[in-house]
C-alpha atoms as a PDB file:
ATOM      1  CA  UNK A   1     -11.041 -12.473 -58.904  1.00  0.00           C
ATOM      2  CA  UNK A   2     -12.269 -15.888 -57.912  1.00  0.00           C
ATOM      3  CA  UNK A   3      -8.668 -16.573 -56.192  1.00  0.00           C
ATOM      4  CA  UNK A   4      -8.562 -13.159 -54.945  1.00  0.00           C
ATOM      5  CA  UNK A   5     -11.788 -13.957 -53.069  1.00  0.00           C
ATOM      6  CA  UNK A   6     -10.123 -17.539 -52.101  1.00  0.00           C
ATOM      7  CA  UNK A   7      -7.479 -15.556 -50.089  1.00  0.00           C
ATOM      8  CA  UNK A   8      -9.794 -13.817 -47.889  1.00  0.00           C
ATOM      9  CA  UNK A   9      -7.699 -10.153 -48.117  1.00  0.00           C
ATOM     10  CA  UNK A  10     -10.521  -8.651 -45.816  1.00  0.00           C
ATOM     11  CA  UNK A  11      -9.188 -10.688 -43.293  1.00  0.00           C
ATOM     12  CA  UNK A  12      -5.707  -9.605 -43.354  1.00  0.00           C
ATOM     13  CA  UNK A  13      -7.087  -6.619 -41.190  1.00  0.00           C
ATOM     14  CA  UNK A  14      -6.326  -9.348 -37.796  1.00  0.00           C
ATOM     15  CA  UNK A  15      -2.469  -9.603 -38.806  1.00  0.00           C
ATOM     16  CA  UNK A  16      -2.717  -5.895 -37.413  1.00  0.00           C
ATOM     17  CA  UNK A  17      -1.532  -7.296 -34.323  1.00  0.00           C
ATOM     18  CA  UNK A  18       1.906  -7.238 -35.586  1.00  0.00           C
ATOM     19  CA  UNK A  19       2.263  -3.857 -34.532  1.00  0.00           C
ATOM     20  CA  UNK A  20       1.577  -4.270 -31.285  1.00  0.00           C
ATOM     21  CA  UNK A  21       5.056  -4.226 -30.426  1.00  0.00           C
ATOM     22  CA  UNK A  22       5.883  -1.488 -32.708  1.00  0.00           C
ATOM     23  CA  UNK A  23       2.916   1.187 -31.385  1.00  0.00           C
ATOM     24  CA  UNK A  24       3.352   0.337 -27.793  1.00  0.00           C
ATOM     25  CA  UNK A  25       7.062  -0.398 -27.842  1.00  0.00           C
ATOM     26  CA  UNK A  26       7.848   2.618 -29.560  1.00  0.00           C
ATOM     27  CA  UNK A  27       9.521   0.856 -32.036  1.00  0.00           C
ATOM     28  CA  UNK A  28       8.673   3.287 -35.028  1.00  0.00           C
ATOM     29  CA  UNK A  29      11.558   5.727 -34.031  1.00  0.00           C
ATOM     30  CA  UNK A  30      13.521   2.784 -36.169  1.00  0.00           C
ATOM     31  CA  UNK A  31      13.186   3.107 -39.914  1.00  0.00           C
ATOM     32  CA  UNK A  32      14.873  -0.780 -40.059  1.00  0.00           C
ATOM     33  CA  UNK A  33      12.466  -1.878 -37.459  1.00  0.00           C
ATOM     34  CA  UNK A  34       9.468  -0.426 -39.010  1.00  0.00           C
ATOM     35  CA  UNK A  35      10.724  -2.321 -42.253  1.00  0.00           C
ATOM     36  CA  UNK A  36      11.419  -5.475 -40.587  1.00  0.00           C
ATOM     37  CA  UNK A  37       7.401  -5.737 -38.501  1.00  0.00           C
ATOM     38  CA  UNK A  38       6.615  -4.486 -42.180  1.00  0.00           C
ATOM     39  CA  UNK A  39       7.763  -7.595 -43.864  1.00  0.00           C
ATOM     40  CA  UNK A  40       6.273  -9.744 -40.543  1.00  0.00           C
ATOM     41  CA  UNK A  41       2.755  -8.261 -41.179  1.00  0.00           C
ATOM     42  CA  UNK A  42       3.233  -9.195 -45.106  1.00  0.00           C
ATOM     43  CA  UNK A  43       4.455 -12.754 -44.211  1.00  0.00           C
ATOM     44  CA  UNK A  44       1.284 -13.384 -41.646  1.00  0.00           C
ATOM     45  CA  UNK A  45      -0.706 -11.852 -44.667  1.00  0.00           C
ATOM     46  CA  UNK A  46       0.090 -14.387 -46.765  1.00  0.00           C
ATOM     47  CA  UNK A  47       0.300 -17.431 -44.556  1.00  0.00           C
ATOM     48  CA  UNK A  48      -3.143 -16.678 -43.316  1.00  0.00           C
ATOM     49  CA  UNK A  49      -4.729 -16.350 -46.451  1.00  0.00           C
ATOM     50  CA  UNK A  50      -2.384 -20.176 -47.420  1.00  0.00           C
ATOM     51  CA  UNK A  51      -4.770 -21.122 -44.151  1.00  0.00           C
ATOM     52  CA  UNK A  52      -7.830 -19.977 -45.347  1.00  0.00           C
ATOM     53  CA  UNK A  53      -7.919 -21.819 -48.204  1.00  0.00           C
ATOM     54  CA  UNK A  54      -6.403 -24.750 -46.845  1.00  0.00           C
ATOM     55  CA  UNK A  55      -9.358 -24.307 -44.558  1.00  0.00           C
ATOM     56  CA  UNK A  56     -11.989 -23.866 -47.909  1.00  0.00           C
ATOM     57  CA  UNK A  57     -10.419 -27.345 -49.340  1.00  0.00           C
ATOM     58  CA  UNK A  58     -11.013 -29.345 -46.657  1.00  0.00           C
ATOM     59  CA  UNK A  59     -14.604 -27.682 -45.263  1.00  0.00           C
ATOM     60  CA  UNK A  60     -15.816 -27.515 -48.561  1.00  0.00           C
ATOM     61  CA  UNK A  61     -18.498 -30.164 -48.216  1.00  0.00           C
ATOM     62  CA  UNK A  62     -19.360 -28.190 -44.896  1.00  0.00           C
ATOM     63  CA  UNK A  63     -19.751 -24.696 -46.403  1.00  0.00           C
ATOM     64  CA  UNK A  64     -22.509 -26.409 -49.226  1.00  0.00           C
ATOM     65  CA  UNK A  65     -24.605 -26.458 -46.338  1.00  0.00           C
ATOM     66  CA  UNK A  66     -24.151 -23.232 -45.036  1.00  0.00           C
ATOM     67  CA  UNK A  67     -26.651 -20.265 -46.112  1.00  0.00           C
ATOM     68  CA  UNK A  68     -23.561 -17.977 -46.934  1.00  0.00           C
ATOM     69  CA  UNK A  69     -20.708 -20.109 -46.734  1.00  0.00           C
ATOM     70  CA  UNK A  70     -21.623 -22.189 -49.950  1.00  0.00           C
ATOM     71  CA  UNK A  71     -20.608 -19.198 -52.514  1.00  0.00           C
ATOM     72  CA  UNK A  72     -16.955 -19.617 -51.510  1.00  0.00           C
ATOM     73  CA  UNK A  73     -15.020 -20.173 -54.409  1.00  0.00           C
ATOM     74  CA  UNK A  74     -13.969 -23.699 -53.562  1.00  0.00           C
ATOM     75  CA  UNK A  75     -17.207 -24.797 -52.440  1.00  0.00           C
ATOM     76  CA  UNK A  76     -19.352 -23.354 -55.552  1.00  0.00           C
ATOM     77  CA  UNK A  77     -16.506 -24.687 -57.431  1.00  0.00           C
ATOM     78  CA  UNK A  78     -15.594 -21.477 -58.655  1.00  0.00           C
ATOM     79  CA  UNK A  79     -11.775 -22.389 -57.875  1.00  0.00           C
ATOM     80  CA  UNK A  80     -10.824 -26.194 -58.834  1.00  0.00           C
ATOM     81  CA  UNK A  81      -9.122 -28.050 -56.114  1.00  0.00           C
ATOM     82  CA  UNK A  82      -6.276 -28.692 -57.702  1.00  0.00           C
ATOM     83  CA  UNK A  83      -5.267 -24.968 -58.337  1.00  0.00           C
ATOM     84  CA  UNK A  84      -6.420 -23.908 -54.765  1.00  0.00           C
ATOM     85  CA  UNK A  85      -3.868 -26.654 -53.275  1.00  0.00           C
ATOM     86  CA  UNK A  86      -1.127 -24.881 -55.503  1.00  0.00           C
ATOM     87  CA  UNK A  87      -2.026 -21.634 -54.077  1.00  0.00           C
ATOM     88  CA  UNK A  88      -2.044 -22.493 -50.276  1.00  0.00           C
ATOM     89  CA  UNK A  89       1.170 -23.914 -50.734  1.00  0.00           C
ATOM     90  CA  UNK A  90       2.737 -20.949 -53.194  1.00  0.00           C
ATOM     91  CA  UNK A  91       1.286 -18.674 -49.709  1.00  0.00           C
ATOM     92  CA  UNK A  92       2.414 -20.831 -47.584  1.00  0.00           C
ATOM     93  CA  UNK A  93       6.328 -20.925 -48.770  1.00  0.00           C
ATOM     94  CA  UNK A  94       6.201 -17.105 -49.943  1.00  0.00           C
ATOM     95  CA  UNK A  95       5.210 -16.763 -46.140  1.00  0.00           C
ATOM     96  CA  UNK A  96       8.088 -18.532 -44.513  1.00  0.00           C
ATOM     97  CA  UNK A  97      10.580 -17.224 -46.685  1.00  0.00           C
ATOM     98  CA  UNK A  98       9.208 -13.404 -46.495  1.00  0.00           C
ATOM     99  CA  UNK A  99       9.683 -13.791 -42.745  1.00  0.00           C
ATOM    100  CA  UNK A 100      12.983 -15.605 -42.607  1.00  0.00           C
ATOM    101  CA  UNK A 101      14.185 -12.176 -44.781  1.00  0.00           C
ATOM    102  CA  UNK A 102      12.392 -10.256 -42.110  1.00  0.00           C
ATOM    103  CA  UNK A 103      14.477 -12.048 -39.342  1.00  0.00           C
ATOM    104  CA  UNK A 104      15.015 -15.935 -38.666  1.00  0.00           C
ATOM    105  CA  UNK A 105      12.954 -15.954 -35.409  1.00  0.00           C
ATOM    106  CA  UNK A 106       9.752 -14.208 -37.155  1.00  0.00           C
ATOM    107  CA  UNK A 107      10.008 -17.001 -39.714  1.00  0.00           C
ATOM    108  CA  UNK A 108       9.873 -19.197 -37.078  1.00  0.00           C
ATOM    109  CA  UNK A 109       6.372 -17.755 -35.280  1.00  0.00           C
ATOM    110  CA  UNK A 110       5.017 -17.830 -39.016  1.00  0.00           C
ATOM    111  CA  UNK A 111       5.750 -21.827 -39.414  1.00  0.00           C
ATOM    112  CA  UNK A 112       4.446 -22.152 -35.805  1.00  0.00           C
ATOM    113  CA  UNK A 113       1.486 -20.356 -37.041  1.00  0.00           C
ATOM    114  CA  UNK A 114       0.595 -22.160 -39.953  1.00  0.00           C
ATOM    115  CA  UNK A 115       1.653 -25.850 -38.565  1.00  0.00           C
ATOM    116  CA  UNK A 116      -1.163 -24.431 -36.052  1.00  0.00           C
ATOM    117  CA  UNK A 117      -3.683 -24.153 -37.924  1.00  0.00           C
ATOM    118  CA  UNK A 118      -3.021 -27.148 -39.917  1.00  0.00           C
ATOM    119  CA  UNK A 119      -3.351 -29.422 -36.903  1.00  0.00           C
ATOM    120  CA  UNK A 120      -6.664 -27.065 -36.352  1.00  0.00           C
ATOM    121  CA  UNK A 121      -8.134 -27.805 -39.790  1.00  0.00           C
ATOM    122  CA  UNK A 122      -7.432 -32.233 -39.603  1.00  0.00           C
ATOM    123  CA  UNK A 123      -8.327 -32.329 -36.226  1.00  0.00           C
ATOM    124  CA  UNK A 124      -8.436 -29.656 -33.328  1.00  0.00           C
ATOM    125  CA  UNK A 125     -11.153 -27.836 -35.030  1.00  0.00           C
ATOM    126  CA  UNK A 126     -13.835 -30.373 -33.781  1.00  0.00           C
ATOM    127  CA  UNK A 127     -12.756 -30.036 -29.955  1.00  0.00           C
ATOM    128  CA  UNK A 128     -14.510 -27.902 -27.794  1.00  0.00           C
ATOM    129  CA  UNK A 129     -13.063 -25.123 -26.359  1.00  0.00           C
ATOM    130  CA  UNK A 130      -9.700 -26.204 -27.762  1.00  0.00           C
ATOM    131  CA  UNK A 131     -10.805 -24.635 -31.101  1.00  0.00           C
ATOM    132  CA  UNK A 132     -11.036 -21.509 -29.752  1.00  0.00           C
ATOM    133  CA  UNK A 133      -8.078 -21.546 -27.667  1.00  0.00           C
ATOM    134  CA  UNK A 134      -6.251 -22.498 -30.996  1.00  0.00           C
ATOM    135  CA  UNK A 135      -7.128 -19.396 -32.805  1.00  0.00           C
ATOM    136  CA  UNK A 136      -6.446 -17.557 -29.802  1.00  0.00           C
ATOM    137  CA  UNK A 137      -3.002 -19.296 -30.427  1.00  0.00           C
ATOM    138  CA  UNK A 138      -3.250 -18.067 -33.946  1.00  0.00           C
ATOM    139  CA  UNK A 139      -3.278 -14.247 -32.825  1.00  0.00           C
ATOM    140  CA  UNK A 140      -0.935 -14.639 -29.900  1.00  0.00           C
ATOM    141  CA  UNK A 141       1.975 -15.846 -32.339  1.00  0.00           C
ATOM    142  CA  UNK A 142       1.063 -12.660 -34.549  1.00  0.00           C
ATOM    143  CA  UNK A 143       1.995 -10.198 -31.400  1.00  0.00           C
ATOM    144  CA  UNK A 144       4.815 -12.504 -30.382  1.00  0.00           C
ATOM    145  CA  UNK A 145       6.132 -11.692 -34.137  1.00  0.00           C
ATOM    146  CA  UNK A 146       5.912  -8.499 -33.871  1.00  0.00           C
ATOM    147  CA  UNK A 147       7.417  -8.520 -30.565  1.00  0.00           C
ATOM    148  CA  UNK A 148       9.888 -10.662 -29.325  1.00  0.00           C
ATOM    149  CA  UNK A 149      10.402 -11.770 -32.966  1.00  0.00           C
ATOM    150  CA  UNK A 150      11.841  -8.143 -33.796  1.00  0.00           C
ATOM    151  CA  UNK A 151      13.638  -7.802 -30.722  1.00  0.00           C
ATOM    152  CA  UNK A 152      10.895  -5.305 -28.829  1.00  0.00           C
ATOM    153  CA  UNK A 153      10.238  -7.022 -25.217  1.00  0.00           C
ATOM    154  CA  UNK A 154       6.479  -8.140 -24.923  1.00  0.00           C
ATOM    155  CA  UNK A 155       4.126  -6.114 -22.519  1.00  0.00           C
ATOM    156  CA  UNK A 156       2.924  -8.934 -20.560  1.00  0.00           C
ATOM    157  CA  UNK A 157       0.147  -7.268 -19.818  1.00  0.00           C
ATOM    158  CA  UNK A 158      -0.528  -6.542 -23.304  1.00  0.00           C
ATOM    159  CA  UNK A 159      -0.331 -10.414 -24.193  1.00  0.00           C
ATOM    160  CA  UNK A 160      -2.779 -11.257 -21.388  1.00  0.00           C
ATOM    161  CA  UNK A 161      -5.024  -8.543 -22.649  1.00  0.00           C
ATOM    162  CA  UNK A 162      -4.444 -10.060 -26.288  1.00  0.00           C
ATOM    163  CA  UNK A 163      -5.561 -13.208 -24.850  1.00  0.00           C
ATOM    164  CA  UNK A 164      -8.465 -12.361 -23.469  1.00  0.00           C
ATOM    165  CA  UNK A 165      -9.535 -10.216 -26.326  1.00  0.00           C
ATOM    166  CA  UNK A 166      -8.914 -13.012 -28.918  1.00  0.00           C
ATOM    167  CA  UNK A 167     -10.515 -15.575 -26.770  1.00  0.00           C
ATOM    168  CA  UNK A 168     -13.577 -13.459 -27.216  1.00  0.00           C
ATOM    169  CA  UNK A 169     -13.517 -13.133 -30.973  1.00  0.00           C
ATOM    170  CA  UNK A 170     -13.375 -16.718 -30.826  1.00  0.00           C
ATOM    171  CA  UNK A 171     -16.991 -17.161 -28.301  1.00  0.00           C
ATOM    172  CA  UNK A 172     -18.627 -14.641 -30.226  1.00  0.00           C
ATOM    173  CA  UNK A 173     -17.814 -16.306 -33.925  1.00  0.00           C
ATOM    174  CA  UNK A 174     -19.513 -19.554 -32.671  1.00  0.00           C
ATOM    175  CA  UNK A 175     -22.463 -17.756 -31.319  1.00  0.00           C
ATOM    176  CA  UNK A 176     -22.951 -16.338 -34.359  1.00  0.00           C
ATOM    177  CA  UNK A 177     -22.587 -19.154 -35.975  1.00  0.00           C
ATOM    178  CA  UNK A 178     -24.896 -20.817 -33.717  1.00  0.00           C
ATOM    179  CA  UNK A 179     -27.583 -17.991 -34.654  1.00  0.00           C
ATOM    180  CA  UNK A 180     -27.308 -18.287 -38.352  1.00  0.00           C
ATOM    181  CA  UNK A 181     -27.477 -21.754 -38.487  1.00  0.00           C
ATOM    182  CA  UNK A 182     -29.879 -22.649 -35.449  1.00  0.00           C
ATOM    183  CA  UNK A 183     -30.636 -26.046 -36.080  1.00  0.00           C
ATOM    184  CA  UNK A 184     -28.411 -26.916 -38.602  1.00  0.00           C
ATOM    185  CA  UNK A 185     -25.550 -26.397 -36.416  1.00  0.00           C
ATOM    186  CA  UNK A 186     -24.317 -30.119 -36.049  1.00  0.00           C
ATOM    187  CA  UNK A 187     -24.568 -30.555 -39.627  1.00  0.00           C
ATOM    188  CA  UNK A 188     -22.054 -27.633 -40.718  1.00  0.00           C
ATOM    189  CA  UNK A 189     -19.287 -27.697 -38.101  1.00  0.00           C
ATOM    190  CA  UNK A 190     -19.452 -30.658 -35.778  1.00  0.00           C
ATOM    191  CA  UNK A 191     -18.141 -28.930 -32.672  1.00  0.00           C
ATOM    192  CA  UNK A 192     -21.152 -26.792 -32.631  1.00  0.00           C
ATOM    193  CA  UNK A 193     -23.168 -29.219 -31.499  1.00  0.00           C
ATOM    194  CA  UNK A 194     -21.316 -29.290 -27.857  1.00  0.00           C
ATOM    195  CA  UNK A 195     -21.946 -25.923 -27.866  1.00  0.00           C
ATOM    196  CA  UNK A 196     -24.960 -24.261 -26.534  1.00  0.00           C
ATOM    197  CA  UNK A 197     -25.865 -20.404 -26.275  1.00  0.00           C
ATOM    198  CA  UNK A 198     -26.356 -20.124 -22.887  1.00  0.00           C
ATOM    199  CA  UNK A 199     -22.326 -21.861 -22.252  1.00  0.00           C
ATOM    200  CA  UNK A 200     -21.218 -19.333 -24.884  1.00  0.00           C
ATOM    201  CA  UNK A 201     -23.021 -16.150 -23.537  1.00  0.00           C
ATOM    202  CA  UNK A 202     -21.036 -16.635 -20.338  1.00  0.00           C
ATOM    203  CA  UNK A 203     -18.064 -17.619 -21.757  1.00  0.00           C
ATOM    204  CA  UNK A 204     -18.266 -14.038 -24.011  1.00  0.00           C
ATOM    205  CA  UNK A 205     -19.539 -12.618 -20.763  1.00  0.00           C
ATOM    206  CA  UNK A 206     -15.902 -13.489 -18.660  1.00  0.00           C
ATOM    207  CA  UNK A 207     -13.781 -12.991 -21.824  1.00  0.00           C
ATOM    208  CA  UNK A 208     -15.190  -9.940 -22.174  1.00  0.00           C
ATOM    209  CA  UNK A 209     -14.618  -8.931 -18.461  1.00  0.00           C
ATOM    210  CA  UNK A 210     -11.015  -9.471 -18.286  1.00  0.00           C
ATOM    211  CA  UNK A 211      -9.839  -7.724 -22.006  1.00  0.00           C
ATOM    212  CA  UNK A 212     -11.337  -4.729 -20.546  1.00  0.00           C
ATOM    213  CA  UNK A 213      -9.961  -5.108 -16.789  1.00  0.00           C
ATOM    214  CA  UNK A 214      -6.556  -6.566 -18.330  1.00  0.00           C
ATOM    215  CA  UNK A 215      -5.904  -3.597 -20.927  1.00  0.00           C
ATOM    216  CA  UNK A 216      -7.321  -1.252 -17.640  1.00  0.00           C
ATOM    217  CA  UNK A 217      -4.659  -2.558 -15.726  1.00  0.00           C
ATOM    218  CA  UNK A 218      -1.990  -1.494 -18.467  1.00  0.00           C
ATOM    219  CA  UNK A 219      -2.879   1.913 -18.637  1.00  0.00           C
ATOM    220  CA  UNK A 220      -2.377   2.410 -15.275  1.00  0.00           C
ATOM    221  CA  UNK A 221       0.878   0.651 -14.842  1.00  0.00           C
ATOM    222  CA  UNK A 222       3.575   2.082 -13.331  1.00  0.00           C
ATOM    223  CA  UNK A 223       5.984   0.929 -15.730  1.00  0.00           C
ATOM    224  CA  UNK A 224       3.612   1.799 -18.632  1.00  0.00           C
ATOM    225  CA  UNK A 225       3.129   5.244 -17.989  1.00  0.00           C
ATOM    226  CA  UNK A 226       7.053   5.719 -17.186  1.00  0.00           C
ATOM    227  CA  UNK A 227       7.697   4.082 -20.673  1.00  0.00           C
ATOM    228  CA  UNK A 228       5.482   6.603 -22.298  1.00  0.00           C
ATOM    229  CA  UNK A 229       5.925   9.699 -20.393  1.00  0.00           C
ATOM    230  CA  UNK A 230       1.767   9.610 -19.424  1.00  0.00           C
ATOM    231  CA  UNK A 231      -0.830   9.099 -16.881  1.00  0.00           C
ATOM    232  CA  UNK A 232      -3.392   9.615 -19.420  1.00  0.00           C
ATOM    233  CA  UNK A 233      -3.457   6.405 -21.696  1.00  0.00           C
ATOM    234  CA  UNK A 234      -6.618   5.292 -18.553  1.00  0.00           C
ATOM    235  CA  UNK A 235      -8.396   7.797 -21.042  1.00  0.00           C
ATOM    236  CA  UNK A 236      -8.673   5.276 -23.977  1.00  0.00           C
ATOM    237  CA  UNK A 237     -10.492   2.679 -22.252  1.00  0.00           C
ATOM    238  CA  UNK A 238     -14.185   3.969 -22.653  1.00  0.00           C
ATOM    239  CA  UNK A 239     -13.431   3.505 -26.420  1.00  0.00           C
ATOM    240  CA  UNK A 240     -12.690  -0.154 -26.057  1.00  0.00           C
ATOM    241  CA  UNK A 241     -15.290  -0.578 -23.431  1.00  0.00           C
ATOM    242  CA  UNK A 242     -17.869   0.994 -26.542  1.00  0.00           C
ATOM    243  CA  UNK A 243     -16.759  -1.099 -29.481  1.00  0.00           C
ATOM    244  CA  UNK A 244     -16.807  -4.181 -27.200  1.00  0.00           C
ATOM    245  CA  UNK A 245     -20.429  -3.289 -25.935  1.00  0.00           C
ATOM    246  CA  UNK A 246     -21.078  -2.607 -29.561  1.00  0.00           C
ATOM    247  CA  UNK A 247     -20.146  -5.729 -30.494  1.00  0.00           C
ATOM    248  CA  UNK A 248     -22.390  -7.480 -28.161  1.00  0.00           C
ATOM    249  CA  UNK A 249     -24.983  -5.631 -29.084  1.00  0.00           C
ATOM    250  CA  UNK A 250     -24.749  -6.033 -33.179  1.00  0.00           C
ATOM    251  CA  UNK A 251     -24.364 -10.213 -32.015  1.00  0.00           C
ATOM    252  CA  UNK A 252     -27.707 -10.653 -29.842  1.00  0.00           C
ATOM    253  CA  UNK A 253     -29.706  -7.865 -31.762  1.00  0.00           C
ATOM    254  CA  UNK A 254     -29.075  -7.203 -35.085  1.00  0.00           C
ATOM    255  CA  UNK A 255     -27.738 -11.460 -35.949  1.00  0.00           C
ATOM    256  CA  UNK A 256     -23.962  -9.977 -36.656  1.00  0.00           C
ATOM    257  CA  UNK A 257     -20.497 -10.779 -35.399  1.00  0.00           C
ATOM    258  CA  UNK A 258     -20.010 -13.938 -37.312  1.00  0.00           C
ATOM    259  CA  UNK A 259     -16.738 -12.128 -38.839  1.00  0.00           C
ATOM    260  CA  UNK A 260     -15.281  -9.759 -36.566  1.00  0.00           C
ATOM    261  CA  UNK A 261     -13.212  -8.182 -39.632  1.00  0.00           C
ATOM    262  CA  UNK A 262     -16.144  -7.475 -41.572  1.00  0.00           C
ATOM    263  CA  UNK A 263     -17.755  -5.954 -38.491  1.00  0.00           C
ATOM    264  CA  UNK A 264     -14.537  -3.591 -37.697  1.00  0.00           C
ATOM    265  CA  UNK A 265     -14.629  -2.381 -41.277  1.00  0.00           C
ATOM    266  CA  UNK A 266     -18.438  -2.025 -41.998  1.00  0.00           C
ATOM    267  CA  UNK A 267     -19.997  -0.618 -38.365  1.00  0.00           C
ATOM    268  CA  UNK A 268     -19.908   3.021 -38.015  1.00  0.00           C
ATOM    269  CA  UNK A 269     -19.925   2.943 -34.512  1.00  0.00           C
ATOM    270  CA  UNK A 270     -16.686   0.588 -34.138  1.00  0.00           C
ATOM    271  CA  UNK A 271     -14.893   2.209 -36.675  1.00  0.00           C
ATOM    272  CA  UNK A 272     -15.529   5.444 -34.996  1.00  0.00           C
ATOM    273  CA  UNK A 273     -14.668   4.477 -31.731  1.00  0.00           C
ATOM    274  CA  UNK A 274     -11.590   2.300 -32.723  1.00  0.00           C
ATOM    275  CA  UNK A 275     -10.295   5.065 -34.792  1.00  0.00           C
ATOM    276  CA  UNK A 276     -10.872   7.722 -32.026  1.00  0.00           C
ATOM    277  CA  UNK A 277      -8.569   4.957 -29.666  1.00  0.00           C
ATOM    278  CA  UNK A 278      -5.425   4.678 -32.588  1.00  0.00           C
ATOM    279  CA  UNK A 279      -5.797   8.590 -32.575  1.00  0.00           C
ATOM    280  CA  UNK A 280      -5.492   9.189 -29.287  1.00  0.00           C
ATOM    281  CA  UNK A 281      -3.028   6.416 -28.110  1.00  0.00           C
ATOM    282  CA  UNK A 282      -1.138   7.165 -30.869  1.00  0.00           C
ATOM    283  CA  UNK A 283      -0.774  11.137 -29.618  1.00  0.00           C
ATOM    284  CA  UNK A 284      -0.225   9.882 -26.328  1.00  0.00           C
ATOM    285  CA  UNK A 285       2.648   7.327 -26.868  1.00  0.00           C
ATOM    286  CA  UNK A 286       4.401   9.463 -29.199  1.00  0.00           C
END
């Protein structure tokens, strides 16, 4: 259970944006193509959860300090070291060679991926604003998998509206990590401390602003709405204007979005409003 926990499977909820490609490319009229982003999403599974607890090992001295943080199964020494360095790198190669069976190229986003993030654990975590822009990074190579890694041609507007939105998920998670630790910031995560809530709240504020103009601009796209046969998809955006208002709202007044895939699976109002979006983009684009 203890390793279970050490992989973080909540979390594979993110590697969603695999699909991207395969929803809004209409890719699922190919049984091999839905096998192949299949396999893709599997891979990024696994090479995330390699990254979280690559992540674990070397913040573990970090996360004693922090209020929740500290009952991680590295740093309550649940999981010995030794065994959670054997399973990051078990992930890690069942990853690469999960995607290479996929198709070369999506192999090739996953080792980009998880080279990524191990220049953001040793180092890139502690500089501002190029932390977040890193796991923006992180997400973008997920949708680029998923995409041009399976052969379905990228929306660019759908990567600029994955950028913003990720960039976002990134301002909030400080903020709220900035809330729960107050303080004690510094002392957990040293980047924190060049961060300050009033730089964040606009940075969330114009992050926020152009995922919801930039996926606004997609549904009414001329070569959108002649890919899928609508005018209509404009009718989805109220949903994503509500979760992301939501959002804001369960960060300033209810102390939340520290883990945005907690919050998608545990809000009513989200999960009702981002399940009312699949169900109706999905009707739409099919």
């Amino acid at each position: 259970m203890a390793l279970l926990q050490l992989m973080r499977p909540h979390q594979w909820i993110k590697n969603g944006f695999v699909f991207t490609g395969l929803v809004f490319g209409h890719g699922w009229q190919e049984p091999a193509l839905v096998v192949t982003v299949l396999m893709a999403f599997v891979a990024f599974c696994l090479a995330s959860s390699s990254v979280y607890v690559l992540n674990d090992l070397f913040d573990r001295e970090q996360d004693r300090l922090h209020p929740v943080k500290c009952r991680r199964p590295v740093a309550s020494g649940a999981v010995p070291v030794g065994r959670a360095w054997l399973l990051a790198a078990g992930l890690a190669l069942a990853a690469l060679w999960l995607g290479w069976e996929a198709q070369p190229s999506v192999a090739g986003y996953v080792l980009a991926y998880l080279v990524l993030n191990v220049a953001y654990t040793l180092r890139l975590k502690q500089v501002v604003l190029l932390d977040i822009f890193c796991i923006s990074a992180g997400f973008m190579l997920r949708i680029l998998a998923g995409t041009d890694g399976v052969d379905i041609p990228p929306s660019n507007w759908l990567l600029f509206c994955g950028l913003w939105a990720t960039l976002f998920l990134g301002f909030i998670k400080r903020r709220a990590e900035l809330l729960a630790l107050q303080e004690g910031s510094a002392d957990h995560r040293k980047v924190l401390g060049d961060y300050g809530p009033e730089l964040l709240d606009k940075l969330i504020g114009i992050t926020c602003t152009g995922m919801i103009l930039s996926y606004s601009l997609y549904t009414m796209d001329p070569d959108v709405r002649r890919i899928h046969d609508t005018d209509s998809l404009l009718f989805t955006v109220p949903f994503v204007i509500y979760a992301c208002f939501r959002y804001l709202f369960l960060l300033h007044q209810q102390s939340g979005g520290g883990d945005p895939s907690r919050e998608l699976l545990q809000d009513r109002h989200i999960l009702v409003a981002g399940g009312l979006w699949l169900l109706i983009t999905l009707v739409l684009v099919t």
